[in-house]
N, C-alpha and C. Protein backbone atom coordinates (compact mmCIF):
# COMPACT_ATOMS: atom_id res chain seq x y z
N UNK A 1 33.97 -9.38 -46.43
CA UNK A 1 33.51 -8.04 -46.70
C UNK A 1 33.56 -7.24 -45.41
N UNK A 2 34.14 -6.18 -45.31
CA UNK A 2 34.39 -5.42 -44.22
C UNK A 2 33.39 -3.92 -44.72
N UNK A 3 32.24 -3.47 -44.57
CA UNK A 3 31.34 -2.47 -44.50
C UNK A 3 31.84 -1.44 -43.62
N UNK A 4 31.69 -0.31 -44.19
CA UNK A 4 32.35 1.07 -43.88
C UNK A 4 30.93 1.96 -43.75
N UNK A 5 29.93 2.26 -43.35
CA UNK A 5 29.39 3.28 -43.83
C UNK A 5 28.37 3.12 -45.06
N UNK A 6 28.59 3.97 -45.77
CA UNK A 6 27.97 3.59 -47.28
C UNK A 6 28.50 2.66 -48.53
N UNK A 7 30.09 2.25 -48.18
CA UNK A 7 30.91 1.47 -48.85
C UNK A 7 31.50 0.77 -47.86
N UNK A 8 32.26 -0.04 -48.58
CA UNK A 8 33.05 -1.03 -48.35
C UNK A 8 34.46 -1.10 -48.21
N UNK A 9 35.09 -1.28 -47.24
CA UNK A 9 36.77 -1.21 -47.44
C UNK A 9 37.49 -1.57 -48.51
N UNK A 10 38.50 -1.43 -48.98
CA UNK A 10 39.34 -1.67 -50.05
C UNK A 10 39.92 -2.99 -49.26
N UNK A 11 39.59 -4.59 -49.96
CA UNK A 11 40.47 -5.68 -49.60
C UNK A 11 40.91 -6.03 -50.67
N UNK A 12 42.49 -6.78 -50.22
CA UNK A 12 43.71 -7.12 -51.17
C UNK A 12 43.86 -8.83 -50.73
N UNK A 13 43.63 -9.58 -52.14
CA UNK A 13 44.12 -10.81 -51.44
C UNK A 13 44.89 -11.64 -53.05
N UNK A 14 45.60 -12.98 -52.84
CA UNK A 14 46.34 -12.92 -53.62
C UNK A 14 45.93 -14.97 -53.38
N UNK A 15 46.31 -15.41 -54.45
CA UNK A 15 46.23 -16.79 -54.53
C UNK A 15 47.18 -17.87 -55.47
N UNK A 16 47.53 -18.75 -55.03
CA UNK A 16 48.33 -19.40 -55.62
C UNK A 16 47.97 -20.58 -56.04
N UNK A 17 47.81 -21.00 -57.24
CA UNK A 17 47.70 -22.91 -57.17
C UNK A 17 48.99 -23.50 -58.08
N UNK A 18 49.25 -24.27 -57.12
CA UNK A 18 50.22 -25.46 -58.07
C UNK A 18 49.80 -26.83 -58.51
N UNK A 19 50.13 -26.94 -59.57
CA UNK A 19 49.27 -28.17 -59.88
C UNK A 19 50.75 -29.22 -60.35
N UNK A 20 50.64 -30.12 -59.39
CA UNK A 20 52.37 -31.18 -59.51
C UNK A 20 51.47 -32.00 -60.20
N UNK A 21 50.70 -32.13 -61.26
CA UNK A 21 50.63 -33.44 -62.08
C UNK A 21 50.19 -32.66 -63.25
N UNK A 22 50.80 -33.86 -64.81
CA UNK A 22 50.54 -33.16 -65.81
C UNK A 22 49.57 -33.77 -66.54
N UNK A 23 48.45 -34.60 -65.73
CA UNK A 23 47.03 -34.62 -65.87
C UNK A 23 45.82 -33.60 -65.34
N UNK A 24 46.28 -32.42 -65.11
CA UNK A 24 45.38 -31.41 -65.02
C UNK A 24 45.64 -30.46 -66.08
N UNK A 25 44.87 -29.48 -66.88
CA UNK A 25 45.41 -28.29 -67.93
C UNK A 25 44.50 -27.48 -67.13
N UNK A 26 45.05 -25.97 -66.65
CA UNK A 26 44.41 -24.64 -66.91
C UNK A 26 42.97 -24.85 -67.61
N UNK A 27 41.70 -24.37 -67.82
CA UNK A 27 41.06 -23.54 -68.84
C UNK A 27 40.51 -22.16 -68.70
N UNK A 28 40.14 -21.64 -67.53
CA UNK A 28 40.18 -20.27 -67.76
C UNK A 28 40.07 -19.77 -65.84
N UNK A 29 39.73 -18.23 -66.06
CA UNK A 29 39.45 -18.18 -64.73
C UNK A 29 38.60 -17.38 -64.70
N UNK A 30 37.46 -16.73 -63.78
CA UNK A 30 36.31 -16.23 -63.55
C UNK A 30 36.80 -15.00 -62.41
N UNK A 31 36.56 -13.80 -62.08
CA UNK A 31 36.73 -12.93 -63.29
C UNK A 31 38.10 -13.01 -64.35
N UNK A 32 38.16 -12.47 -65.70
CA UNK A 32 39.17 -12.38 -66.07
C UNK A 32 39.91 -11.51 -65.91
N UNK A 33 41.10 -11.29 -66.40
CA UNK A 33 41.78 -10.27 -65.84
C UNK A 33 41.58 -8.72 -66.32
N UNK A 34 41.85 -7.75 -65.91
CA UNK A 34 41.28 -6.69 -65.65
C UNK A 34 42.34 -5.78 -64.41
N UNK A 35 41.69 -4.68 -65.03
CA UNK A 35 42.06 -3.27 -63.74
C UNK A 35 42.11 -4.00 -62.52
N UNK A 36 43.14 -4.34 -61.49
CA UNK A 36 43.25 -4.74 -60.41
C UNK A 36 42.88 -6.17 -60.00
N UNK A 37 42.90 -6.83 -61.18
CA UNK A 37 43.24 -8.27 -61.17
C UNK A 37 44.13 -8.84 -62.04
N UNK A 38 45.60 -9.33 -61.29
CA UNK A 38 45.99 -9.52 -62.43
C UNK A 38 46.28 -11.29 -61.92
N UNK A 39 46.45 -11.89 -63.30
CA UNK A 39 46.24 -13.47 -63.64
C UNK A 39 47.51 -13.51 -64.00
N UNK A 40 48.56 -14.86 -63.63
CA UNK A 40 49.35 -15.07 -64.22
C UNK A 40 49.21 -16.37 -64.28
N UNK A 41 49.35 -17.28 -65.19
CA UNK A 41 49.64 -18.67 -65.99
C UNK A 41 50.53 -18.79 -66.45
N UNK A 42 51.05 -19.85 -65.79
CA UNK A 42 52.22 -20.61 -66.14
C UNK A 42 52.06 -22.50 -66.39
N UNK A 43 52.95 -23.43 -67.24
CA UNK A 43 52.60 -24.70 -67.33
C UNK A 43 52.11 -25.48 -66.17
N UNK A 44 52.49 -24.96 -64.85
CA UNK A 44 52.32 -26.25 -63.54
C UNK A 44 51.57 -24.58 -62.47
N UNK A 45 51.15 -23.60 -62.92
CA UNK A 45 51.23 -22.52 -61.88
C UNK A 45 49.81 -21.70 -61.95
N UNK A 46 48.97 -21.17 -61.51
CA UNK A 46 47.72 -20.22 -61.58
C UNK A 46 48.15 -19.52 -60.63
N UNK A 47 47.83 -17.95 -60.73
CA UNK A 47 47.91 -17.47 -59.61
C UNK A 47 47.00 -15.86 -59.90
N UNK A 48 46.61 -15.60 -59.30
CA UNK A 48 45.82 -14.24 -59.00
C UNK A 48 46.02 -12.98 -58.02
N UNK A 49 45.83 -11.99 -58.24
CA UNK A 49 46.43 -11.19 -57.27
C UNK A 49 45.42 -9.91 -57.51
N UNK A 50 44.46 -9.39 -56.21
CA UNK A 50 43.18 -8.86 -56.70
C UNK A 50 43.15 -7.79 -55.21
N UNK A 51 42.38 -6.53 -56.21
CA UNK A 51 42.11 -5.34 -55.00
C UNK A 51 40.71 -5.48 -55.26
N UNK A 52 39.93 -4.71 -53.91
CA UNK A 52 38.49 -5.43 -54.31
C UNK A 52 37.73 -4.65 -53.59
N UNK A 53 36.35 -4.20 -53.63
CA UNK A 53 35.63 -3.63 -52.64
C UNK A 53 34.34 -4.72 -52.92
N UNK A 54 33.84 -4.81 -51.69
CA UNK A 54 32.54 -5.58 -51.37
C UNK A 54 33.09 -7.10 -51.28
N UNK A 55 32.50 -7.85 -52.42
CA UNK A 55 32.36 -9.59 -52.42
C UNK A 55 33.65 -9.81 -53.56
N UNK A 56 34.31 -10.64 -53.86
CA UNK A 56 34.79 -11.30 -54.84
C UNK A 56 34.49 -12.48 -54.87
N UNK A 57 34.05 -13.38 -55.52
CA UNK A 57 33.96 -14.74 -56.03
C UNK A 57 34.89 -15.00 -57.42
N UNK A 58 35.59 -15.96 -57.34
CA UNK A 58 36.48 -16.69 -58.10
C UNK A 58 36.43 -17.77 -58.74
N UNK A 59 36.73 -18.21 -59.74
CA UNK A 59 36.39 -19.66 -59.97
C UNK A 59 37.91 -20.13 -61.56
N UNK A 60 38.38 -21.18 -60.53
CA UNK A 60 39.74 -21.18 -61.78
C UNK A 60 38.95 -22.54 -62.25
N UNK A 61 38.97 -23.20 -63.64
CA UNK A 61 38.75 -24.29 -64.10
C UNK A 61 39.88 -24.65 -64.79
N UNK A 62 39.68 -26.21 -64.42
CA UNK A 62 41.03 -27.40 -64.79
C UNK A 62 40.36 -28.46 -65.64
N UNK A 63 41.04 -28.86 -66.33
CA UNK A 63 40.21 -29.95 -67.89
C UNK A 63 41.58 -30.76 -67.01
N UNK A 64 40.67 -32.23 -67.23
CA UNK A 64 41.44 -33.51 -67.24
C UNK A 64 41.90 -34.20 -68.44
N UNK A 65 43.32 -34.39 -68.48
CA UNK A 65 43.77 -34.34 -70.05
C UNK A 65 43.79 -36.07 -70.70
């Protein structure tokens, strides 16, 4: 969090997970997607890509198959 004054800077950050085994599945991600978050899922791929002011907290969950 970078504090400006009365707000907060505009931060941009972006994330990738690969998952090389096909004993993990996706189940969701925390926030969902939305205005300036966008989620993409793919079979072996998660990835997020987020504009943000203040805190972001994240949370991707994986089921063991």
């Amino acid at each position: 969090m970078r504090k400006f004054l009365d707000g907060y800077y505009p931060m941009h950050v972006s994330m990738e997970v690969i998952v090389k085994t096909k004993k993990l599945r996706f189940v969701d991600i925390t926030p969902s997607k939305q205005n300036g978050f966008k989620v993409k899922v793919e079979p072996q791929l998660v990835s997020f890509d987020a504009w943000f002011e203040g805190r972001l907290n994240t949370l991707l969950r994986f089921r063991a198959i």
